[in-house]
Protein backbone atom coordinates (compact mmCIF):
# COMPACT_ATOMS: atom_id res chain seq x y z
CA UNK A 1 0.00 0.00 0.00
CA UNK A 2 2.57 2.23 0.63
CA UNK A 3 5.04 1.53 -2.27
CA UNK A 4 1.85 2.34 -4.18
CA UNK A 5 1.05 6.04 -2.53
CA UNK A 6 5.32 6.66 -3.47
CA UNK A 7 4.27 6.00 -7.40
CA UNK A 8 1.05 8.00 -7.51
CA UNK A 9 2.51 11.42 -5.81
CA UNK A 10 5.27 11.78 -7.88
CA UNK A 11 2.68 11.32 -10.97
CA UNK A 12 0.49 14.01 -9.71
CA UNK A 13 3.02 16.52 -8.99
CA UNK A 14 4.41 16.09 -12.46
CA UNK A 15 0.97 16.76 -13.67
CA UNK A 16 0.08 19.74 -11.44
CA UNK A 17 3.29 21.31 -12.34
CA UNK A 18 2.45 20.84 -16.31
CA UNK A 19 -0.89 22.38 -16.20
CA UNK A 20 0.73 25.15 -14.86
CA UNK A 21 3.15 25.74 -17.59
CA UNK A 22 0.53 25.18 -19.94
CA UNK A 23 -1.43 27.67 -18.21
CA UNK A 24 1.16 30.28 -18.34
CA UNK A 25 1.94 30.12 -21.60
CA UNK A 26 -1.60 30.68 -23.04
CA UNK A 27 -1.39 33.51 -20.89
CA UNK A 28 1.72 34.99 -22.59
CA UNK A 29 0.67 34.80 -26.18
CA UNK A 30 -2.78 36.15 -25.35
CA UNK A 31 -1.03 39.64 -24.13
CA UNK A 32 1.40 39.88 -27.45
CA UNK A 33 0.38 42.89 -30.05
CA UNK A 34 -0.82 42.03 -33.25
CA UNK A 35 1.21 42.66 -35.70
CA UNK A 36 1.65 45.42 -37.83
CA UNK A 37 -0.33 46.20 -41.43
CA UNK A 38 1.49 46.82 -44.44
CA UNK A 39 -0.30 50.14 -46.15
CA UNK A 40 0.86 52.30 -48.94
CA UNK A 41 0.83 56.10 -48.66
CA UNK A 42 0.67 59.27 -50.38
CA UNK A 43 0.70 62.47 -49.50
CA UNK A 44 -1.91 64.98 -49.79
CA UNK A 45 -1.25 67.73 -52.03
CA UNK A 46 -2.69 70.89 -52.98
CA UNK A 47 -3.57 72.00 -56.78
CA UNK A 48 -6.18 74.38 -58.63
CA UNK A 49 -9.28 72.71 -59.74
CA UNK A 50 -11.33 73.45 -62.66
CA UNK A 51 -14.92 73.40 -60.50
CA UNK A 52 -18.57 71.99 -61.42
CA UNK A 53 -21.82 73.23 -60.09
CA UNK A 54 -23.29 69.50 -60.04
CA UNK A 55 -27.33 69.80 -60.06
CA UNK A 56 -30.10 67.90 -60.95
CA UNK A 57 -33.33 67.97 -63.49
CA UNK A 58 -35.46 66.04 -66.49
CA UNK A 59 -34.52 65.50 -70.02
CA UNK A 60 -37.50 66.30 -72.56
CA UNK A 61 -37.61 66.02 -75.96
CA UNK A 62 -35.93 69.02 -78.06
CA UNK A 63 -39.30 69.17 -80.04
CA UNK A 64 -42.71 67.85 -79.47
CA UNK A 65 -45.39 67.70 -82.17
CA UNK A 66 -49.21 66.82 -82.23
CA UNK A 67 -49.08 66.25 -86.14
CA UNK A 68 -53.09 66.70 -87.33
CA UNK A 69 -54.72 66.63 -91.06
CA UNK A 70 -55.37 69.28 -92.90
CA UNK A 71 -57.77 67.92 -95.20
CA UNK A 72 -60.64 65.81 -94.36
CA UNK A 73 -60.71 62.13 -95.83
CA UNK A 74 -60.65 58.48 -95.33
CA UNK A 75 -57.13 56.98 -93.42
CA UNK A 76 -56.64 54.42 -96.24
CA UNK A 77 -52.92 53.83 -95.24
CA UNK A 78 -50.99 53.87 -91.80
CA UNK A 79 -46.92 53.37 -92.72
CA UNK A 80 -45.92 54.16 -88.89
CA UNK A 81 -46.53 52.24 -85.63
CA UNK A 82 -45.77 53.97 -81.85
CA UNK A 83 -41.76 53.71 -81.56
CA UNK A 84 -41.08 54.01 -85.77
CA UNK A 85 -38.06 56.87 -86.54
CA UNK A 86 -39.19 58.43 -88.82
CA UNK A 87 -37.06 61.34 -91.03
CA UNK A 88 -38.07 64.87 -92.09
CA UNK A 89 -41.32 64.57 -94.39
CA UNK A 90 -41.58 60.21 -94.15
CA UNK A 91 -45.40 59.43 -94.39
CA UNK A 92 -47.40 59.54 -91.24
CA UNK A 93 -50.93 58.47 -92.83
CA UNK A 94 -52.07 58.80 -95.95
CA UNK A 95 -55.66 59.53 -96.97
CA UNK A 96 -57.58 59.15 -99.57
CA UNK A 97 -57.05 61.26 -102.90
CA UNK A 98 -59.56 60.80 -105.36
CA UNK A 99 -61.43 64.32 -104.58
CA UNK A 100 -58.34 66.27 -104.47
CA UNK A 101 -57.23 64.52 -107.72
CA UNK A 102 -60.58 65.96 -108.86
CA UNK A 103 -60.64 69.00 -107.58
CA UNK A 104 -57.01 69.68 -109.01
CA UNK A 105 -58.26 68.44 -112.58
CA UNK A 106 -60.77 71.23 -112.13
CA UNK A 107 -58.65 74.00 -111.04
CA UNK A 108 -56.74 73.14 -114.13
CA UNK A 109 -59.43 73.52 -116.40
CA UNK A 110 -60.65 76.82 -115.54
CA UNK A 111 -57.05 77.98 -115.62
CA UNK A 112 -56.54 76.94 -119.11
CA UNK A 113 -59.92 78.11 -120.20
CA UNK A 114 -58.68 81.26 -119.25
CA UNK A 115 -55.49 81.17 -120.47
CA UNK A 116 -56.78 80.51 -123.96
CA UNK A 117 -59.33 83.40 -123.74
CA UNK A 118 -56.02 85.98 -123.09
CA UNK A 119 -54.26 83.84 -125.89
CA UNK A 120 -51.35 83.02 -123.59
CA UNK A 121 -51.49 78.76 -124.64
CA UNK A 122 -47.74 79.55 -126.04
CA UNK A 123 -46.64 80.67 -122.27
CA UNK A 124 -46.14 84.06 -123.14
CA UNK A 125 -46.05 87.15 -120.65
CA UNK A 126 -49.22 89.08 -120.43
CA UNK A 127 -49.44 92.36 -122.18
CA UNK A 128 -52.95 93.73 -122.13
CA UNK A 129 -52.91 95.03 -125.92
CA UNK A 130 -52.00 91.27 -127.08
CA UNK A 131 -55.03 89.91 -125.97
CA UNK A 132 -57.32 89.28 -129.11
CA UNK A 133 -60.23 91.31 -127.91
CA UNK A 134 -57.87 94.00 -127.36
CA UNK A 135 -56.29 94.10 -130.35
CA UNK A 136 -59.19 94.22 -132.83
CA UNK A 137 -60.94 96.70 -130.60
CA UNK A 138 -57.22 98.89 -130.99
CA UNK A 139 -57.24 98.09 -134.89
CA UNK A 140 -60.80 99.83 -135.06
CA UNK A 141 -59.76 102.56 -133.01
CA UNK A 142 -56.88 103.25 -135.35
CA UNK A 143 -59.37 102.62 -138.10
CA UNK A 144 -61.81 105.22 -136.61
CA UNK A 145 -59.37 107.96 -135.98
CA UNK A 146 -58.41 107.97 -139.45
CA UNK A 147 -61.37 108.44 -140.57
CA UNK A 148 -62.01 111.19 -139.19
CA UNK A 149 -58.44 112.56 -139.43
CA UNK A 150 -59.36 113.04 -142.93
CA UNK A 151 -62.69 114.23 -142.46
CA UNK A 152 -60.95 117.04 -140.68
CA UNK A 153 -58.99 117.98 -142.95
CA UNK A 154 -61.69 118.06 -145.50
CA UNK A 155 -64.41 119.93 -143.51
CA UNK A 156 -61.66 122.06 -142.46
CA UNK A 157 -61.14 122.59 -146.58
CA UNK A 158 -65.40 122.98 -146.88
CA UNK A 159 -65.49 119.92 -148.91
CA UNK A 160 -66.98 117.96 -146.42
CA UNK A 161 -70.78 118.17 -144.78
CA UNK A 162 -71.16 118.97 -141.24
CA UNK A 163 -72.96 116.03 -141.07
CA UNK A 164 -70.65 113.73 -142.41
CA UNK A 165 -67.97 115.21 -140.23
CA UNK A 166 -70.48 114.46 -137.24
CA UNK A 167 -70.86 110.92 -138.05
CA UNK A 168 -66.80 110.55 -138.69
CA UNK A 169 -66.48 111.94 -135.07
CA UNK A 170 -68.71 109.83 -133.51
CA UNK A 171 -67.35 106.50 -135.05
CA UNK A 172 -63.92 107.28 -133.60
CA UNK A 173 -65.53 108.03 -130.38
CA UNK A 174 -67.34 104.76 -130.24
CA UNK A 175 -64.01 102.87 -131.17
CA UNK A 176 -62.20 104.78 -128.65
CA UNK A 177 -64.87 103.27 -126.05
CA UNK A 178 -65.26 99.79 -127.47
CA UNK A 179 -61.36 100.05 -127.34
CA UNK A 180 -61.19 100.79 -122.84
CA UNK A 181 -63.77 98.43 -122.21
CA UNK A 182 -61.73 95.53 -124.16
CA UNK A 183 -58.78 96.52 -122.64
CA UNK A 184 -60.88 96.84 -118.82
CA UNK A 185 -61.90 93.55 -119.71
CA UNK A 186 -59.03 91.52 -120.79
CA UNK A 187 -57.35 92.81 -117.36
CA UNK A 188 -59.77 91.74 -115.28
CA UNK A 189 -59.78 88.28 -117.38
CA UNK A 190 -56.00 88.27 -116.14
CA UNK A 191 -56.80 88.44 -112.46
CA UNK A 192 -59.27 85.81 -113.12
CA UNK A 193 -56.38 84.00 -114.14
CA UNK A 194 -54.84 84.48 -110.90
CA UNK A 195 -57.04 83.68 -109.17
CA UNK A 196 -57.41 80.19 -111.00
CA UNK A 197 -53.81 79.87 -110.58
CA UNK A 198 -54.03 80.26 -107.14
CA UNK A 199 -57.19 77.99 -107.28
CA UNK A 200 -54.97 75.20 -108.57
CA UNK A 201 -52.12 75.26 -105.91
CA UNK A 202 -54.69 75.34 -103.13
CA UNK A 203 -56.19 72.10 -104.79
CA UNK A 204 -52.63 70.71 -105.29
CA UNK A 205 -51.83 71.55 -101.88
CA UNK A 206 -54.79 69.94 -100.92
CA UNK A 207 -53.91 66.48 -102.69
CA UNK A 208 -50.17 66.71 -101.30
CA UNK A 209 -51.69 66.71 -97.63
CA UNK A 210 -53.07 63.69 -98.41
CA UNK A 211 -49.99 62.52 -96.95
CA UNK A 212 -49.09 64.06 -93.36
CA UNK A 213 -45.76 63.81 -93.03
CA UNK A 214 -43.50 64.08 -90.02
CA UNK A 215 -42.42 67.64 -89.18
CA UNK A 216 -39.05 66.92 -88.06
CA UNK A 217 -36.47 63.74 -87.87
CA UNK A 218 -37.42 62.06 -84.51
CA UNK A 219 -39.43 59.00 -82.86
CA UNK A 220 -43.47 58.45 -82.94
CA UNK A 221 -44.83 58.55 -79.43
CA UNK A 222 -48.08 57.70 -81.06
CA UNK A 223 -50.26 56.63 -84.03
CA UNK A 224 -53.90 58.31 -83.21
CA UNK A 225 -56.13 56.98 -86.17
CA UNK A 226 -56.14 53.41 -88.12
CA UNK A 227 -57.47 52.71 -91.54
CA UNK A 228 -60.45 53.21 -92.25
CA UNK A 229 -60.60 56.08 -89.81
CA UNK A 230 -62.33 59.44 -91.01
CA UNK A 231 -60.82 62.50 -90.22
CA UNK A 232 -61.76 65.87 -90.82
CA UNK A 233 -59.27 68.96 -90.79
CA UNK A 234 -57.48 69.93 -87.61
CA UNK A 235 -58.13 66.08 -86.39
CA UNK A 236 -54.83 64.71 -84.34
CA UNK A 237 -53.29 61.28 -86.15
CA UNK A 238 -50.03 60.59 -84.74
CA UNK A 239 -47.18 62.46 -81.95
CA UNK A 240 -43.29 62.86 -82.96
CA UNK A 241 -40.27 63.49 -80.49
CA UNK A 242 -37.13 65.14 -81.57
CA UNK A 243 -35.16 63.15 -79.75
CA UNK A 244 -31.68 64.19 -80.76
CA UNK A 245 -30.56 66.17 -78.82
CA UNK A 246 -32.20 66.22 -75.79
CA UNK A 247 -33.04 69.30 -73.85
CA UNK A 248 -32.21 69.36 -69.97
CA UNK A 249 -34.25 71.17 -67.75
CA UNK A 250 -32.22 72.17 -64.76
CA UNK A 251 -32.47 73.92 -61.36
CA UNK A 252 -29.55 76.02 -60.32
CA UNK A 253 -29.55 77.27 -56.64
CA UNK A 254 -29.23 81.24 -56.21
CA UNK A 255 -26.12 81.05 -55.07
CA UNK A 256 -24.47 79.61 -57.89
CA UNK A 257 -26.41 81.50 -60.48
CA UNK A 258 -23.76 84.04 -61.33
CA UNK A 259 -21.17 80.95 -62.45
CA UNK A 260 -23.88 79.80 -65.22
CA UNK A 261 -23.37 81.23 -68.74
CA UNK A 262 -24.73 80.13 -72.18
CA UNK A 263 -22.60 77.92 -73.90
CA UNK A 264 -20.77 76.36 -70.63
CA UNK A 265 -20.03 72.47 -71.07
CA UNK A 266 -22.01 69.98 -69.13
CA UNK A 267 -21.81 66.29 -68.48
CA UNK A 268 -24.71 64.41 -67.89
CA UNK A 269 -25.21 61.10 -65.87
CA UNK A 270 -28.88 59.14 -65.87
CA UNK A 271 -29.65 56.61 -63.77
CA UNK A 272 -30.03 53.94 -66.13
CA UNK A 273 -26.30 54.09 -67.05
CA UNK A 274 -23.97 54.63 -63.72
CA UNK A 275 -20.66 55.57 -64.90
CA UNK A 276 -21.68 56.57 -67.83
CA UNK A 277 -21.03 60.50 -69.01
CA UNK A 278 -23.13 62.62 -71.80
CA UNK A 279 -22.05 65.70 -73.00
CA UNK A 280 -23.68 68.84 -74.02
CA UNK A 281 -23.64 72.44 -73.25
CA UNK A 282 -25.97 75.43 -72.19
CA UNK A 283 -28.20 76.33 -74.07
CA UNK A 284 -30.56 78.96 -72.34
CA UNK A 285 -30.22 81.06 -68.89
CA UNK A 286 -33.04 82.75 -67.61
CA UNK A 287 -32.79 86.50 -67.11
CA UNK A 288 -34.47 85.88 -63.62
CA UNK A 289 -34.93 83.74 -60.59
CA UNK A 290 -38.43 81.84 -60.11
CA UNK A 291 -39.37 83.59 -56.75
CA UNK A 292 -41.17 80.42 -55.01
CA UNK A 293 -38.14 78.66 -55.39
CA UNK A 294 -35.32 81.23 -55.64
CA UNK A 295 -33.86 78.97 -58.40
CA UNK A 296 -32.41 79.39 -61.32
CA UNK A 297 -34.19 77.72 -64.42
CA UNK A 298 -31.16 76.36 -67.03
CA UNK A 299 -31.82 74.22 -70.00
CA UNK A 300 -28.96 72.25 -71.68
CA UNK A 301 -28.74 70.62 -75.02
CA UNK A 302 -26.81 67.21 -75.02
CA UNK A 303 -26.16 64.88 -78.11
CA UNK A 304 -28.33 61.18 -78.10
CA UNK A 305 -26.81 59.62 -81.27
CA UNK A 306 -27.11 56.63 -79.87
CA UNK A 307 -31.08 57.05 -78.22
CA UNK A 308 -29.68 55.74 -75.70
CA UNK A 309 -31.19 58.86 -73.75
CA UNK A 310 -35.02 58.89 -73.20
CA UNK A 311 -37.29 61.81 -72.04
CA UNK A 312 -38.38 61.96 -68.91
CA UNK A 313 -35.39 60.49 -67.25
CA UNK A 314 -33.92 62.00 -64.12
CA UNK A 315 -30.56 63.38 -64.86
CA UNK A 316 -27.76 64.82 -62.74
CA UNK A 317 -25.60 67.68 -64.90
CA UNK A 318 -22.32 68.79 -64.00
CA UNK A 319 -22.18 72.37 -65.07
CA UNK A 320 -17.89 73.91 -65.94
CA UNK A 321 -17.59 77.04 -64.02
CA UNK A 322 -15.60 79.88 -65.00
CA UNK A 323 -12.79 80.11 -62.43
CA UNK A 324 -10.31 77.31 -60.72
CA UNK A 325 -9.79 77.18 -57.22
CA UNK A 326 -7.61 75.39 -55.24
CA UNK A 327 -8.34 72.17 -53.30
CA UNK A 328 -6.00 69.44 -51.32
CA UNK A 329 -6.33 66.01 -53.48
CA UNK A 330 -5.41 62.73 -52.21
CA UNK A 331 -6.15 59.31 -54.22
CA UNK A 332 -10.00 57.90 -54.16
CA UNK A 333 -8.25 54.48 -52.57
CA UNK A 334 -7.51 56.76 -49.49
CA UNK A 335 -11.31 57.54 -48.65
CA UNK A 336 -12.94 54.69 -46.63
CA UNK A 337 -16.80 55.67 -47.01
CA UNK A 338 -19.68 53.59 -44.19
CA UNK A 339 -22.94 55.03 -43.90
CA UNK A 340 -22.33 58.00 -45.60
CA UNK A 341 -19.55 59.38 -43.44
CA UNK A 342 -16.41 59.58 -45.08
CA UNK A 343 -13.14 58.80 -43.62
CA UNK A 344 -9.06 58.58 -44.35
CA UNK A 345 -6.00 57.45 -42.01
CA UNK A 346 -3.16 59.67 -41.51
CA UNK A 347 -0.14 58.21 -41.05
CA UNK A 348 2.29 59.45 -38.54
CA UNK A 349 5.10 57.13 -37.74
CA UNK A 350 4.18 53.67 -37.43
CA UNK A 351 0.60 54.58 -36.15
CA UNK A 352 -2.67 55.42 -37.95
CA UNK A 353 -4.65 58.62 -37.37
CA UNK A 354 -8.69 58.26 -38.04
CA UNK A 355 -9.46 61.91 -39.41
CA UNK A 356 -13.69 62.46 -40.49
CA UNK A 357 -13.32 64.41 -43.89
CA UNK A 358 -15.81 65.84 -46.17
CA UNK A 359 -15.52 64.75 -49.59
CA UNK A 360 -15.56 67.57 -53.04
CA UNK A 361 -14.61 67.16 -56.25
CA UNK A 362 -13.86 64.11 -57.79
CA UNK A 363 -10.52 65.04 -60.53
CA UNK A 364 -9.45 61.99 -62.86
CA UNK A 365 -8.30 59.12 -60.15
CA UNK A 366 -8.15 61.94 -57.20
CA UNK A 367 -10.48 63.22 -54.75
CA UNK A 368 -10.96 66.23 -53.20
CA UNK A 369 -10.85 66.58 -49.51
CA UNK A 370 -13.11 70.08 -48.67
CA UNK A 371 -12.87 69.02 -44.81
CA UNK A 372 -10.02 67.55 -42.32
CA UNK A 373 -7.31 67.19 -43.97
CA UNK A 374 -4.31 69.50 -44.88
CA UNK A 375 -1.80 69.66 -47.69
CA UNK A 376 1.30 67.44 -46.91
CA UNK A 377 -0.17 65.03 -44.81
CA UNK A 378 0.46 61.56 -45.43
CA UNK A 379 -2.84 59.25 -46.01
CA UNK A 380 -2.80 55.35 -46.35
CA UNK A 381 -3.90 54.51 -49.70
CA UNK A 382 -3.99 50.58 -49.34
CA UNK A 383 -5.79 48.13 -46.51
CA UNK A 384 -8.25 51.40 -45.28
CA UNK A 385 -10.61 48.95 -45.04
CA UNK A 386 -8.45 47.34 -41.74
CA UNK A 387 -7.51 49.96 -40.64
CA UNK A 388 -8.61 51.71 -37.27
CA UNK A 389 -7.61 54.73 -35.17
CA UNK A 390 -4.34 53.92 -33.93
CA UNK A 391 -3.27 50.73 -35.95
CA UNK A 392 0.15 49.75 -36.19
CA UNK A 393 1.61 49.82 -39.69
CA UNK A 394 4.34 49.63 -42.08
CA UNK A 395 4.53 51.84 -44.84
CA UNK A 396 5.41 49.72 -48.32
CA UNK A 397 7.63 51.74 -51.23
């Protein structure tokens, strides 16, 4: 029993005496500092910046059109469907023709009638005493006056009767009149004429807008009428954008308004397309500030080859300003953003700095820092995301 106890103690005390090592030594590594984190830094410098008013608003279509008829008819054709481009003058609807075609074939008539009447069928200028009526009423006259030219001269000689010198008179007379009313009436033939004429473009005009065309190159928002549709004049058939370029309707706050000018570059950035830029420039300033608002109402012009662009879309402009100011840059990889509040680490020696900053203008692969941080500082452009206040780190070349 007792050699047994002798075997056991020494077993236990081994074993007490290893739990404590083991104990201490978890204890030891538990207390050690991490190690450090390898960062790469840059320093903050300071540089003029060309400045943009950034601000917000709606494209809209350069041009809007309610396209109607202007003759009445029967929709006997509809080449165009909601969504169709369609070019300067391309077919909208086309109605029917055959009483224009008439009505032109009529026109025509009266004007040649006319024309035949003033003997102008050759295409010969009017001239009043060329007309046929005219000219056999002047070849009388002529006539007429020399008759009694030389009955003058003979009852001025006493070899002529006062009565035959009466009747000489009056014949030349009567010619003279027969002569001014074929003349009156050969003019007033030619208005006629003119007024045929005119007669005959309305009713060619008339048979060309059988066809509404498009206004303007753009996009069909909508086809109003089908065939077999009647319309009369002044009814709406179909809608057509402009949509190239696009207008941008934008609000600029008072403050700003005096860096706005007509003919200042914007770029544009929609929704639909993050990252994506569109440029344009201004187009229009108003002379004066809406007074519910104290805004400033801007409209910009921007290219949409593509179509990419649609009306309607909210749009966020960047406006060039006149001036360049300076500003304290420091790489975008330095700015650690969470929850909307913006930080970067400032390195001095081997230790980390949290500073809050506010974040301005964005310049090629820079940032600008508006807010809490200085020119010259150092800022850790790699590993923000690990990085605390007060990290340990080691700066990489």
């Amino acid at each position: 029993m007792r050699g047994t106890i002798y075997i056991i103690l020494p077993f236990l005390l081994a074993t007490v005496i290893g739990c404590g090592t083991g104990v201490k030594g978890e204890s030891s590594n538990a207390g050690a500092a991490p190690p450090p984190i390898a960062v790469s830094g840059a320093a903050a410098v300071e540089k003029p910046i060309r400045r943009f008013l950034e601000v917000t608003g709606t494209l809209a279509a350069q041009e809007e059109a309610e396209v109607a008829a202007e003759v009445q008819g029967r929709v006997i054709a509809t080449p165009v469907e909601r969504g169709t481009r369609v070019g300067e003058g391309d077919p909208l609807i086309r109605i029917s023709s055959a009483e224009m075609e008439a009505q032109v074939a009529e026109a025509d008539a009266n004007a040649a009638q006319i024309v035949g009447r003033l003997g102008l069928a050759d295409g010969s200028e009017f001239a009043v005493d060329k007309v046929p009526e005219v000219a056999n009423a002047r070849a009388n006259l002529q006539l007429a006056e020399g008759d009694f030219e030389r009955a003058q001269m003979l009852f001025d000689r006493k070899l002529l009767s006062k009565a035959d010198f009466d009747q000489r008179s009056a014949q030349a007379e009567v010619a003279r009149r027969q002569y001014d009313i074929a003349r009156n009436g050969a003019l007033q033939q030619y208005q006629a004429l003119l007024a045929a004429r005119a007669r005959v473009s309305l009713a060619k005009k008339a048979l060309a807008d059988t066809v509404v065309r498009s206004p303007f190159a753009g996009v069909v928002g909508q086809r109003l009428v089908s065939v077999g549709a009647y319309v009369a004049r002044g009814t709406k058939v179909a809608s057509v954008m402009r949509t190239n370029p696009l207008r941008v309707n934008l609000t600029v706050p008072e403050q700003y308004s005096a860096e706005v000018a007509v003919g200042r570059p914007v770029s544009l950035e929609v929704d639909a397309a993050p990252g994506k830029t569109f440029e344009g420039h201004v187009r229009y300033v108003s002379p004066a500030l809406q007074s519910d608002s104290r805004t400033l109402v801007v409209e910009a012009l921007v290219m949409n080859d593509s179509g990419f662009l649609r009306p309607g879309s909210f749009a966020t402009a960047r406006i060039e300003q006149s001036s360049e100011r300076p500003g304290v840059l420091v790489p975008k990889t330095a700015v650690r953003t969470v929850s909307g509040t913006s930080r970067v680490y400032v390195i001095a020696a081997d230790r980390t700095e949290e500073r809050i900053v506010t974040i301005g203008q964005p310049v090629d692969d820079l940032v600008e820092i508006a807010t809490g941080l200085k020119a010259g500082e150092n800022v850790a452009t790699s590993n923000v995301e690990k990085l605390s206040d007060g990290s340990r780190v080691t700066t990489q070349r």
